[in-house]
C-alpha atoms as a PDB file:
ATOM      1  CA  UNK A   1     128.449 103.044  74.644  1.00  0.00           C
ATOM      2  CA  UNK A   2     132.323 103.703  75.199  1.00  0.00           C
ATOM      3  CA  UNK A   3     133.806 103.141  78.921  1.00  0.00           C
ATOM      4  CA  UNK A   4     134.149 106.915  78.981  1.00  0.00           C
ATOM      5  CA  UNK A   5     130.609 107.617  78.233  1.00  0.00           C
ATOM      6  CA  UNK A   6     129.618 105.193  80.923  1.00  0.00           C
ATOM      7  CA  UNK A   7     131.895 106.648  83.755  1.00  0.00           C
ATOM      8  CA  UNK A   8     130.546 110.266  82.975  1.00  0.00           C
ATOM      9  CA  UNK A   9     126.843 109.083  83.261  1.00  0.00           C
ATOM     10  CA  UNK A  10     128.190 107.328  86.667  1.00  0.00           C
ATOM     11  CA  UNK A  11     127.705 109.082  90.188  1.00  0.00           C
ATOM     12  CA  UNK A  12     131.227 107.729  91.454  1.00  0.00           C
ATOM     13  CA  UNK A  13     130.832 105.495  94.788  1.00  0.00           C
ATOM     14  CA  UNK A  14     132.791 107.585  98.017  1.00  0.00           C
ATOM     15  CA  UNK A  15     132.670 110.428  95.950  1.00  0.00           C
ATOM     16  CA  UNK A  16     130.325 113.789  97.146  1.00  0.00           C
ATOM     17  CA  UNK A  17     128.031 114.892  94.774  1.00  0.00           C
ATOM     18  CA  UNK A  18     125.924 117.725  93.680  1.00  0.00           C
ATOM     19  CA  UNK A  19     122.918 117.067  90.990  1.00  0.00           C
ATOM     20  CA  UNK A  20     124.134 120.426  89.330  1.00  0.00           C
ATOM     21  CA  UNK A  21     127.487 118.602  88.371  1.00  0.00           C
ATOM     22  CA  UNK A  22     125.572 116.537  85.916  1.00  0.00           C
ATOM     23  CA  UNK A  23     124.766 117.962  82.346  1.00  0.00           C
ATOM     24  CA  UNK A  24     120.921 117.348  81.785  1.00  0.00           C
ATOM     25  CA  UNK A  25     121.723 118.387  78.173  1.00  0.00           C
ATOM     26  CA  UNK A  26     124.261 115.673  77.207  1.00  0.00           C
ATOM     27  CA  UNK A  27     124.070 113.632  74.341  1.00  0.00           C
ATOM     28  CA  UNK A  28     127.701 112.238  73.905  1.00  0.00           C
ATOM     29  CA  UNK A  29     127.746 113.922  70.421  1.00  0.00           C
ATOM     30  CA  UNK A  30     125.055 111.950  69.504  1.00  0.00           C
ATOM     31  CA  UNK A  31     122.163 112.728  67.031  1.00  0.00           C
ATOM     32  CA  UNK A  32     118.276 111.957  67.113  1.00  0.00           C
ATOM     33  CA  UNK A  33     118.523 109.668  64.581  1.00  0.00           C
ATOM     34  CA  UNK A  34     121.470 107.951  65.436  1.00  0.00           C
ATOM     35  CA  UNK A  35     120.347 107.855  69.348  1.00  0.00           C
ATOM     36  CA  UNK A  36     116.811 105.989  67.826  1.00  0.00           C
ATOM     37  CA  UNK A  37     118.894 103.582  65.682  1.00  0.00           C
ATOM     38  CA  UNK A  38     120.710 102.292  68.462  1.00  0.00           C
ATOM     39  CA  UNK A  39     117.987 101.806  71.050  1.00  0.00           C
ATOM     40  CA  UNK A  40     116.528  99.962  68.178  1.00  0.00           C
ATOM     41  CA  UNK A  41     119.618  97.506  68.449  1.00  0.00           C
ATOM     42  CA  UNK A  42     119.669  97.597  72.441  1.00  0.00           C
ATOM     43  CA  UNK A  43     116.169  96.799  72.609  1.00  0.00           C
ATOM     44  CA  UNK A  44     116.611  93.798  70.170  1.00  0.00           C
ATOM     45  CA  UNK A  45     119.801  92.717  72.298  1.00  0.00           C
ATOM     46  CA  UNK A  46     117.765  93.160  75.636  1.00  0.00           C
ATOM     47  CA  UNK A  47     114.942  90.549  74.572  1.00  0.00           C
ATOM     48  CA  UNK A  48     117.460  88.000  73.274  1.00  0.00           C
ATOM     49  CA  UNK A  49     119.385  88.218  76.823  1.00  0.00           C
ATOM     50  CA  UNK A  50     116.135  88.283  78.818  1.00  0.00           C
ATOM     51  CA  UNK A  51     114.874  85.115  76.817  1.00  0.00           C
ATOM     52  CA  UNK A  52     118.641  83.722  78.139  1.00  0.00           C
ATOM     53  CA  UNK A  53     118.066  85.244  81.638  1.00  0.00           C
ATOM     54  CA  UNK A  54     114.641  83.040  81.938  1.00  0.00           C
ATOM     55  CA  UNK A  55     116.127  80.033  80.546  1.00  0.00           C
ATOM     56  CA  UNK A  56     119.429  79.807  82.910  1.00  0.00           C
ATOM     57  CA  UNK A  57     116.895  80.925  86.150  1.00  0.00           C
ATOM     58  CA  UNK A  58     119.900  81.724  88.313  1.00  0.00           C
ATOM     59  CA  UNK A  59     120.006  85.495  88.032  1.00  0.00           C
ATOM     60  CA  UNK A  60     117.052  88.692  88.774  1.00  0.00           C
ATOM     61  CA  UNK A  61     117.495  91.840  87.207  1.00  0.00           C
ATOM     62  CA  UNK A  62     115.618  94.867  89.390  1.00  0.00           C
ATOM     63  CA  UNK A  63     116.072  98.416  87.143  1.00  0.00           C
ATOM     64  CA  UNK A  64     114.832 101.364  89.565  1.00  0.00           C
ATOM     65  CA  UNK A  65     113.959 104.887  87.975  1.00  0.00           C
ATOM     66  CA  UNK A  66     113.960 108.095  90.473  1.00  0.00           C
ATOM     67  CA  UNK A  67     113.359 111.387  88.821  1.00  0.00           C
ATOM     68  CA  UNK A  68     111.582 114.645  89.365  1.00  0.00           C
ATOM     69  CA  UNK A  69     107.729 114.880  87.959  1.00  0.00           C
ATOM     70  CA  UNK A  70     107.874 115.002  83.952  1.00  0.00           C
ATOM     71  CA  UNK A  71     111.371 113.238  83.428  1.00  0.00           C
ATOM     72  CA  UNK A  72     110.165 110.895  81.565  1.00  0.00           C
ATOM     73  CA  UNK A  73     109.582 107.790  83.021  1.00  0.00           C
ATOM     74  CA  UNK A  74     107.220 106.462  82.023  1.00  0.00           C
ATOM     75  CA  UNK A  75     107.733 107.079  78.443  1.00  0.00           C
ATOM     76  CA  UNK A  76     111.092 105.643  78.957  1.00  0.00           C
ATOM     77  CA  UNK A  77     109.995 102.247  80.461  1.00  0.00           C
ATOM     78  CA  UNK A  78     107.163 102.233  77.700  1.00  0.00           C
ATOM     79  CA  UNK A  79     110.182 102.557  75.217  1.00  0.00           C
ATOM     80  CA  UNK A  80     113.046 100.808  76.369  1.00  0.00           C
ATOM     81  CA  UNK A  81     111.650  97.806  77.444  1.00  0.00           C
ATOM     82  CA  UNK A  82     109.481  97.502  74.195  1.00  0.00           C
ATOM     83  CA  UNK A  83     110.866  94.108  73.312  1.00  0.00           C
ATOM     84  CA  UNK A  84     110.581  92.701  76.479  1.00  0.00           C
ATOM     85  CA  UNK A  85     108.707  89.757  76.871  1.00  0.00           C
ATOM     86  CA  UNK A  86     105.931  90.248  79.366  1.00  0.00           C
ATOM     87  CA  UNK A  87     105.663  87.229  80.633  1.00  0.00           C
ATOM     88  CA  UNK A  88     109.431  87.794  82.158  1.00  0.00           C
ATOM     89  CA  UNK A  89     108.746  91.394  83.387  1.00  0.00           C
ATOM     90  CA  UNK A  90     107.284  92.841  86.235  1.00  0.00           C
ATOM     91  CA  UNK A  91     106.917  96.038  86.744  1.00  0.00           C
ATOM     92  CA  UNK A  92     105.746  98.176  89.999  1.00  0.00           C
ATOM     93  CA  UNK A  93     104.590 102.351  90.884  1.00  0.00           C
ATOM     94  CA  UNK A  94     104.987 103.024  94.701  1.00  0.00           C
ATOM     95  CA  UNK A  95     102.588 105.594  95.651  1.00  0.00           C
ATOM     96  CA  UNK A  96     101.933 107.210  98.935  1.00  0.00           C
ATOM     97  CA  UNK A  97     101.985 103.813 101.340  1.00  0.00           C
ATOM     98  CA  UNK A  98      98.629 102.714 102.526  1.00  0.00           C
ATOM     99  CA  UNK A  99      97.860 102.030 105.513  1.00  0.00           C
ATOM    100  CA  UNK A 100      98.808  98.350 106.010  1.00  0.00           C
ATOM    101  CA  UNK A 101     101.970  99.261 104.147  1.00  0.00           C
ATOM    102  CA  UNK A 102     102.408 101.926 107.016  1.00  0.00           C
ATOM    103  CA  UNK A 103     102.384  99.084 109.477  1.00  0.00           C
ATOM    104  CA  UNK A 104     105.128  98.092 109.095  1.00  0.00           C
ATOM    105  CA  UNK A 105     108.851  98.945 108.523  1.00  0.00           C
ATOM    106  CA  UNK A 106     109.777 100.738 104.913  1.00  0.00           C
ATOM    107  CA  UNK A 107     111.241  98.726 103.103  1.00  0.00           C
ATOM    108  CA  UNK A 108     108.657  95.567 103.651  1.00  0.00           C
ATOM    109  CA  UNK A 109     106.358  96.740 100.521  1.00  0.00           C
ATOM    110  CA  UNK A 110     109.975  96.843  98.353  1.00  0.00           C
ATOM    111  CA  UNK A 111     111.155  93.533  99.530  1.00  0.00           C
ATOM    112  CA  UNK A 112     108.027  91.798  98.337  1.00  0.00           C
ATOM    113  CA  UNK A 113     108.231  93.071  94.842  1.00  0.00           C
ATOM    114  CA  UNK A 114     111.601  92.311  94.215  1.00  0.00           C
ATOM    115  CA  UNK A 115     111.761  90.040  91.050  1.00  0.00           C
ATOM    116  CA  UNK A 116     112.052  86.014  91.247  1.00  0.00           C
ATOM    117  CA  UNK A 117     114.990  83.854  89.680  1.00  0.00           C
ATOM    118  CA  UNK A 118     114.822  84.347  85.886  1.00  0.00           C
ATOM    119  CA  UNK A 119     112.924  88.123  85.635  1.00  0.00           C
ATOM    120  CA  UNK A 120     113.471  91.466  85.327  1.00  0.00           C
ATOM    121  CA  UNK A 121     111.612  93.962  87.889  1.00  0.00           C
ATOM    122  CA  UNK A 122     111.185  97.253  87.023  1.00  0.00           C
ATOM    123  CA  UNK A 123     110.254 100.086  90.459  1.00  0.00           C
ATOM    124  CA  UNK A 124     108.972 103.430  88.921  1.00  0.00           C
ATOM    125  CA  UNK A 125     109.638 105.206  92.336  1.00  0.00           C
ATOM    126  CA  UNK A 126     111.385 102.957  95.190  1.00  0.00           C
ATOM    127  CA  UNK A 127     112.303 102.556  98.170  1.00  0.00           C
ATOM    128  CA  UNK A 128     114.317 105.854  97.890  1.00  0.00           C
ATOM    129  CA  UNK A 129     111.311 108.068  98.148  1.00  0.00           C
ATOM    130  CA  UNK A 130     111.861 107.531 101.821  1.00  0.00           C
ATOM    131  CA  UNK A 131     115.136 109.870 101.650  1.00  0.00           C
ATOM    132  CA  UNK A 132     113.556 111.596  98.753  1.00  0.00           C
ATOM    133  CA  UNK A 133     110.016 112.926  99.299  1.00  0.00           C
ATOM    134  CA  UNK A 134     110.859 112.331 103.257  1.00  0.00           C
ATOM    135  CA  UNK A 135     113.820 114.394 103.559  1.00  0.00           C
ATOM    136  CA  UNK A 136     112.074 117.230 101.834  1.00  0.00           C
ATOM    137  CA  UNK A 137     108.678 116.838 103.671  1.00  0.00           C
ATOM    138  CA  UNK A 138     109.917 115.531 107.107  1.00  0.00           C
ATOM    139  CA  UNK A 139     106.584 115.328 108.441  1.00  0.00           C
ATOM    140  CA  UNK A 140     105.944 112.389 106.759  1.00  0.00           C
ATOM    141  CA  UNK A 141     108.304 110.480 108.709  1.00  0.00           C
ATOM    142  CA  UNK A 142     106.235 111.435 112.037  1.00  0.00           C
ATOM    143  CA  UNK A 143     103.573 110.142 110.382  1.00  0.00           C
ATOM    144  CA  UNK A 144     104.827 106.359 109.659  1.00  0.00           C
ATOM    145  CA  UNK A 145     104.247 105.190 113.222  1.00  0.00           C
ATOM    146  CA  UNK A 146     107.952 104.635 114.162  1.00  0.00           C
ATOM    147  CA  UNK A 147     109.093 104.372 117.503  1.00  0.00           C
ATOM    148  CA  UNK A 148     110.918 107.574 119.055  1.00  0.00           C
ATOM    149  CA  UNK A 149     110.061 109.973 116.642  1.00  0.00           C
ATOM    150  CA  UNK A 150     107.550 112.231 118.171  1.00  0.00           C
ATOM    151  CA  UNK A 151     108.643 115.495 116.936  1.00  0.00           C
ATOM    152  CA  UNK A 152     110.350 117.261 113.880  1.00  0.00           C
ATOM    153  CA  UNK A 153     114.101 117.276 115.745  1.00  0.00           C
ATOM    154  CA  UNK A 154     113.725 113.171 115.780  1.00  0.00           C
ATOM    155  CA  UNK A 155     114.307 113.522 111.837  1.00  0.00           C
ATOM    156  CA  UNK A 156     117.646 114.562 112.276  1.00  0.00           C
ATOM    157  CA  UNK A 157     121.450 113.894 110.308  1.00  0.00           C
ATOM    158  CA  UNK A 158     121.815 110.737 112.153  1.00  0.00           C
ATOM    159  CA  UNK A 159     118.531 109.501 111.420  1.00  0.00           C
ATOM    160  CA  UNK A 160     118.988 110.047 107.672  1.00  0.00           C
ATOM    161  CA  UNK A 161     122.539 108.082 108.011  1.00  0.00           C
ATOM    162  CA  UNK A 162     120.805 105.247 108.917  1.00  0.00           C
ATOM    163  CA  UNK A 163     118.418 105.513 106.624  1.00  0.00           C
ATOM    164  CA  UNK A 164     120.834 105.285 103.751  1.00  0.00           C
ATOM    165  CA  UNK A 165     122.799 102.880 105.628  1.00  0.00           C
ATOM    166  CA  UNK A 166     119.843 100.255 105.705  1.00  0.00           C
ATOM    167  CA  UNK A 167     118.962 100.904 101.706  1.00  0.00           C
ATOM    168  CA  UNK A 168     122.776  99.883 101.416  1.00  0.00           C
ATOM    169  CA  UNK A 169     123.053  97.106 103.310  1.00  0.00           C
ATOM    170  CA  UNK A 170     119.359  95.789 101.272  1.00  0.00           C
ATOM    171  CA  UNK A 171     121.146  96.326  98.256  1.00  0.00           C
ATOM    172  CA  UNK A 172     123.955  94.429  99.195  1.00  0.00           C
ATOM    173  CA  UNK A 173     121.640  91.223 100.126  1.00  0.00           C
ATOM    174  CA  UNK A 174     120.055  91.705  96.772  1.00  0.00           C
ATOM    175  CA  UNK A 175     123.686  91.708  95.198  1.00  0.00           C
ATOM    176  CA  UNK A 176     125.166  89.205  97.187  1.00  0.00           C
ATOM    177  CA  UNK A 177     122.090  86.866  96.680  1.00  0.00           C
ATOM    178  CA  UNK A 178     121.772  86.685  92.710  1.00  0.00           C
ATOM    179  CA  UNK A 179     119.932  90.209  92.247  1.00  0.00           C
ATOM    180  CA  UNK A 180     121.815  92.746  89.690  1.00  0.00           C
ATOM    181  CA  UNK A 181     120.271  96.531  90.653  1.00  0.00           C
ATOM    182  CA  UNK A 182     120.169  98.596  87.937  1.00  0.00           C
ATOM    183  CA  UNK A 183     119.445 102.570  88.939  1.00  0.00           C
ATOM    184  CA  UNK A 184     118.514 105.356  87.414  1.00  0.00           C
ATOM    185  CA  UNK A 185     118.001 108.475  88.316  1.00  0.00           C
ATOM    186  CA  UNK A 186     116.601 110.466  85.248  1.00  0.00           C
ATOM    187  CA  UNK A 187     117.812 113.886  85.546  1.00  0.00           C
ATOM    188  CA  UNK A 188     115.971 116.945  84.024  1.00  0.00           C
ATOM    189  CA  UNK A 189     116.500 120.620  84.208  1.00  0.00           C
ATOM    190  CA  UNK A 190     113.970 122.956  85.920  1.00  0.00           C
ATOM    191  CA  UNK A 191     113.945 124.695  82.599  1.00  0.00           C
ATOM    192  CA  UNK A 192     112.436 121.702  80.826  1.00  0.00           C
ATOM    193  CA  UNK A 193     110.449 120.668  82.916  1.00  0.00           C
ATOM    194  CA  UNK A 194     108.131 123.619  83.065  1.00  0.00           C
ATOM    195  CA  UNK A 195     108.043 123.347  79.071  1.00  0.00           C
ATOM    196  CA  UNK A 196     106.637 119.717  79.916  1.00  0.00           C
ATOM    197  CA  UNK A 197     103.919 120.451  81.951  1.00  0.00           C
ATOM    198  CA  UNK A 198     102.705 123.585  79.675  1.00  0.00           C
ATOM    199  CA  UNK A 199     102.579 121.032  76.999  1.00  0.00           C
ATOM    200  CA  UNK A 200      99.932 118.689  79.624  1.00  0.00           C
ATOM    201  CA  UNK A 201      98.232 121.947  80.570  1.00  0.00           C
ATOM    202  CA  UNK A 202      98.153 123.066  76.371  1.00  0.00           C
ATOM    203  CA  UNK A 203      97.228 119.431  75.036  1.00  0.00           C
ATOM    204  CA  UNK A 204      93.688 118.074  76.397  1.00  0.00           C
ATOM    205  CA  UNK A 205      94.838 114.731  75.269  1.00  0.00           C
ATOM    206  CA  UNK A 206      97.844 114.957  78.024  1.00  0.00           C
ATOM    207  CA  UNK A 207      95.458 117.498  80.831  1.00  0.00           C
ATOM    208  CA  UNK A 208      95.013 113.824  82.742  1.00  0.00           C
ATOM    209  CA  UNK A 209      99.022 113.793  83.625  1.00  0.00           C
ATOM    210  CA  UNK A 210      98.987 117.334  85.084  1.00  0.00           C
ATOM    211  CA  UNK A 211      98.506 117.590  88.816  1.00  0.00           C
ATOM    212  CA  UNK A 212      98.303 120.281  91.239  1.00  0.00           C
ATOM    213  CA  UNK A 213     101.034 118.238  93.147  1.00  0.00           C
ATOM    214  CA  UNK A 214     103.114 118.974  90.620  1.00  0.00           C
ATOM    215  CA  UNK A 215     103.475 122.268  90.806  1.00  0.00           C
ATOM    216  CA  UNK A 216     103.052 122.839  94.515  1.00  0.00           C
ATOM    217  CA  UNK A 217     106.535 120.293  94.452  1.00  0.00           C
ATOM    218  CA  UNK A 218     107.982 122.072  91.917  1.00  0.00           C
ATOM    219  CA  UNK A 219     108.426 124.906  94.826  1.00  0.00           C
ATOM    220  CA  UNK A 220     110.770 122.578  96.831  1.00  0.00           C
ATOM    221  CA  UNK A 221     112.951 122.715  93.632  1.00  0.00           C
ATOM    222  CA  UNK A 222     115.939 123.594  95.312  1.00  0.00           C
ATOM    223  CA  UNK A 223     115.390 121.038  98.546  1.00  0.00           C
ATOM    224  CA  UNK A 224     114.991 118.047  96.247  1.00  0.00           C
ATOM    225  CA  UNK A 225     118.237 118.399  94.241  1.00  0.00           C
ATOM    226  CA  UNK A 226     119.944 118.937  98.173  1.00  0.00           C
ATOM    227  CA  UNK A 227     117.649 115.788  98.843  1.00  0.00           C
ATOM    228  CA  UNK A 228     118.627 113.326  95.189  1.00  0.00           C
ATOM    229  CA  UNK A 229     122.489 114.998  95.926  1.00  0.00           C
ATOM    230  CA  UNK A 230     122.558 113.119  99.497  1.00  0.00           C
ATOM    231  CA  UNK A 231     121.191 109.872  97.622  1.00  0.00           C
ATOM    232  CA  UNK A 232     123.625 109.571  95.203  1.00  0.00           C
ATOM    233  CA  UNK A 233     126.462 110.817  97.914  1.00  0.00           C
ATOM    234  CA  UNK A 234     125.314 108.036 100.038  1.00  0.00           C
ATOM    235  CA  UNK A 235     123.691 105.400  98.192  1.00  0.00           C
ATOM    236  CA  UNK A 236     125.952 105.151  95.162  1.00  0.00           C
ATOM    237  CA  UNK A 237     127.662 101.961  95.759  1.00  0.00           C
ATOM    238  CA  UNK A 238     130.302  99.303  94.015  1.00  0.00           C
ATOM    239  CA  UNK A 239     127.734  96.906  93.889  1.00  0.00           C
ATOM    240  CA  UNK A 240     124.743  99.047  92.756  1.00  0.00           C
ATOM    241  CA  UNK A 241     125.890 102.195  91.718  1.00  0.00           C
ATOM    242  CA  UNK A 242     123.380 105.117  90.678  1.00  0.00           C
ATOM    243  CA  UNK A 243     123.330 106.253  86.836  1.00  0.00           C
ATOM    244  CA  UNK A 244     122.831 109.816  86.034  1.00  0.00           C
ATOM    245  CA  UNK A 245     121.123 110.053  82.962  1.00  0.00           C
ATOM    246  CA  UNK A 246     120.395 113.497  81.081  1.00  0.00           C
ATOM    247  CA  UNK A 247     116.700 113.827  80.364  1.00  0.00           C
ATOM    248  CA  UNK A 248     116.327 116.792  79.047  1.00  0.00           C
ATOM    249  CA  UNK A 249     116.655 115.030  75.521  1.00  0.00           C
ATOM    250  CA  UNK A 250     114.041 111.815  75.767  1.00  0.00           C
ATOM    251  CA  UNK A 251     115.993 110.516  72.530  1.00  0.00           C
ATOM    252  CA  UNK A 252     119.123 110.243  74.453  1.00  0.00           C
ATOM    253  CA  UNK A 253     118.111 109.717  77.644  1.00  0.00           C
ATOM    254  CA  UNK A 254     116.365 106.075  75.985  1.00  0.00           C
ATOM    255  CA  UNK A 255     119.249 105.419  74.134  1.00  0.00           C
ATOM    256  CA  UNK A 256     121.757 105.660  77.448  1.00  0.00           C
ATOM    257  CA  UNK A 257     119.121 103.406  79.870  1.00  0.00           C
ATOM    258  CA  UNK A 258     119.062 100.845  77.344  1.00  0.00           C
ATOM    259  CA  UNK A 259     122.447 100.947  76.611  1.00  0.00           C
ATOM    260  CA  UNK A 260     123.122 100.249  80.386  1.00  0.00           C
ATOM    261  CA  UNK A 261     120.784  97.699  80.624  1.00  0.00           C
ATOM    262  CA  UNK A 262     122.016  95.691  77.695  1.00  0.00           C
ATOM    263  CA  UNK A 263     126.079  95.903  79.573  1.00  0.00           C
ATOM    264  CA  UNK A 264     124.380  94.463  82.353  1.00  0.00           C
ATOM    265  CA  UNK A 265     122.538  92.196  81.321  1.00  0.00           C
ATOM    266  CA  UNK A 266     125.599  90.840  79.062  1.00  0.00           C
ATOM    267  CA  UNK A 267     127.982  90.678  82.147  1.00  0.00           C
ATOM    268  CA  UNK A 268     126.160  87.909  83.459  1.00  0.00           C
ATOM    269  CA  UNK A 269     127.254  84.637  83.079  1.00  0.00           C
ATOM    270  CA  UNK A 270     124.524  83.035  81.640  1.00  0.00           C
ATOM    271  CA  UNK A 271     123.705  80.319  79.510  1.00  0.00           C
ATOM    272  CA  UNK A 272     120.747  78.239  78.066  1.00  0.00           C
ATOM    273  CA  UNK A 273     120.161  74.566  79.998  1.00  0.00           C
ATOM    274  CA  UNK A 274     122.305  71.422  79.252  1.00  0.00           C
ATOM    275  CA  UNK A 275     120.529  68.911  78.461  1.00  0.00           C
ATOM    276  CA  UNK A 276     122.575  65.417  80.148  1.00  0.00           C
ATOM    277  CA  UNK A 277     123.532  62.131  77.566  1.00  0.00           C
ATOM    278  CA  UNK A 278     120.203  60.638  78.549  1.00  0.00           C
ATOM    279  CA  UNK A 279     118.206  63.332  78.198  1.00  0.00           C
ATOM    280  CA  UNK A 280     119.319  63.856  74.418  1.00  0.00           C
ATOM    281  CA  UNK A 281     119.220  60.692  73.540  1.00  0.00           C
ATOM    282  CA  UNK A 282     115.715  60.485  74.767  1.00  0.00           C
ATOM    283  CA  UNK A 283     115.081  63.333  72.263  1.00  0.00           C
ATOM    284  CA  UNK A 284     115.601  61.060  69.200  1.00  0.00           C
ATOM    285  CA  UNK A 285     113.112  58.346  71.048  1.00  0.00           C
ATOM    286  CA  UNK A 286     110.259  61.751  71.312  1.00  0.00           C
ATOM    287  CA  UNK A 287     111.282  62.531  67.333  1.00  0.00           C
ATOM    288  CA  UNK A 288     110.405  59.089  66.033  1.00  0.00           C
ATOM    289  CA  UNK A 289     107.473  58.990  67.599  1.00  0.00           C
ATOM    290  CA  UNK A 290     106.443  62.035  66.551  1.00  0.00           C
ATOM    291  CA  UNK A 291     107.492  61.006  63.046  1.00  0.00           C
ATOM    292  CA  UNK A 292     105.761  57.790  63.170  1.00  0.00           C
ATOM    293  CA  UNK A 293     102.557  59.249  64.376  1.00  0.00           C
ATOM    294  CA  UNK A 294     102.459  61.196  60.982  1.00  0.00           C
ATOM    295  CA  UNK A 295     102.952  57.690  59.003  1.00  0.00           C
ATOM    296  CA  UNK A 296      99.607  56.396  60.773  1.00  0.00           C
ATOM    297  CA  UNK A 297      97.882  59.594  59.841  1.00  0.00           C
ATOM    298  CA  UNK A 298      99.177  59.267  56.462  1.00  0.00           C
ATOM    299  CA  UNK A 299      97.915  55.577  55.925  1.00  0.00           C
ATOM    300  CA  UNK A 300      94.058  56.329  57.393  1.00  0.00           C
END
């Protein structure tokens, strides 16, 4: 992926944005077949730098998706991340908080899923469902027990500010303290979505991913894109900027996440373990014995 390509898939930090400014139809001139050739190569690049990103144990990797029902994120986890080593890889699907979760402040359940030293940790759905689903359904935030906000005028402007304002500054600890944040925010058209979910409602083998919910949210069309155009206004940083990537083509949209990931991954400055003097010599010591304990098996 050229620098060009990668600026237009970026929501610019400081800069206002709309989600209609983005092309959910983009595929950088790209083909099908050329798109699936080179997530073949990202995804072949990506397990070679994770097995490096394990090794060295000084850097965590957390990738977070945000998209509309039907974007495709699943699929695009399932496919992007096909290489992966598991063992290396955690990933997490925040729901509708329970009721311990509720207890206390929003971003504890986040904070304890972040990924260790060494692994990648991937958040389908994040912490920004809280200026997401929350800013569209504002009684939700009556409901999470915080203090002063009784009634719907608490969830005002300057609540939301500070909102966004904490997300940034826990993002900038997760930066500042060996954590690279990777996010995406899969963008697909209104149009193509609706063609998705007829497909669930025509295929009985896909019935199990429609939901009412779906369609009863896809009547606060409109308020969401207001809602993921504030996030990326607000929350698109220097330090963990949001990537806009078109989903209305799964092909591409694959292609560009792992693309991303791979630049990311290869900006870190990483390298396998150093063994000291003593330590390799040692190694010759461990060889002959292993050498010599074939001899004796030889000789019985």
């Amino acid at each position: 992926m050229d620098k060009d390509l990668l600026k237009k898939l970026t929501a610019e930090p400081g800069k206002k944005h709309k989600v209609s400014d983005f092309d959910t139809n983009y595929t950088a001139d790209l083909n099908k077949k050329e798109g699936k050739k080179l997530l073949k190569e990202n995804v072949k690049t990506m397990a070679a730098l994770q097995n490096m990103l394990y090794a060295h144990n000084r850097h965590a990797v957390l990738i977070i998706f945000q998209a509309m029902d039907a974007a495709g994120k699943d699929g695009t986890i399932k496919h992007v991340m096909s290489g992966i080593n598991p063992q290396g890889c955690q990933v997490f699907s925040f729901k509708q908080p329970s009721a311990v979760e509720l207890d206390h402040g929003y971003l504890w359940r986040i904070q304890k899923n972040v990924p260790e030293r060494g692994r990648i940790g991937i958040f389908n759905r994040s912490h920004y469902e809280d200026v997401l689903v929350g800013r569209v359904h504002p009684e939700i935030i009556l409901g999470g027990q915080i203090p002063g906000m009784k009634k719907m005028d608490d969830v005002n402007e300057d609540f939301w500010e500070k909102r966004y304002q904490h997300i940034n500054d826990f993002e900038r600890y997760l930066t500042e303290t060996g954590t690279t944040v990777i996010k995406f925010f899969l963008n697909v058209s209104k149009e193509e979505q609706k063609e998705r979910f007829l497909k669930r409602l025509n295929n009985k083998e896909k019935n199990w991913k429609f939901s009412a919910s779906d369609v009863e949210e896809r009547q606060h069309w409109d308020d969401y894109m207001d809602a993921y155009g504030k996030m990326l206004t607000k929350t698109s940083t220097d330090y963990a900027p949001w990537f806009v990537i078109p989903a209305d083509h799964k092909w591409f949209m694959r292609y560009a996440v792992g693309e991303i990931i791979s630049q990311h991954l290869d900006k870190l400055k990483m390298c396998y373990p150093q063994l000291t003097k003593e330590e390799t010599e040692n190694l010759k010591v461990y060889r002959k014995l292993l050498e010599e304990e074939d001899k004796a098996e030889k000789k019985d």
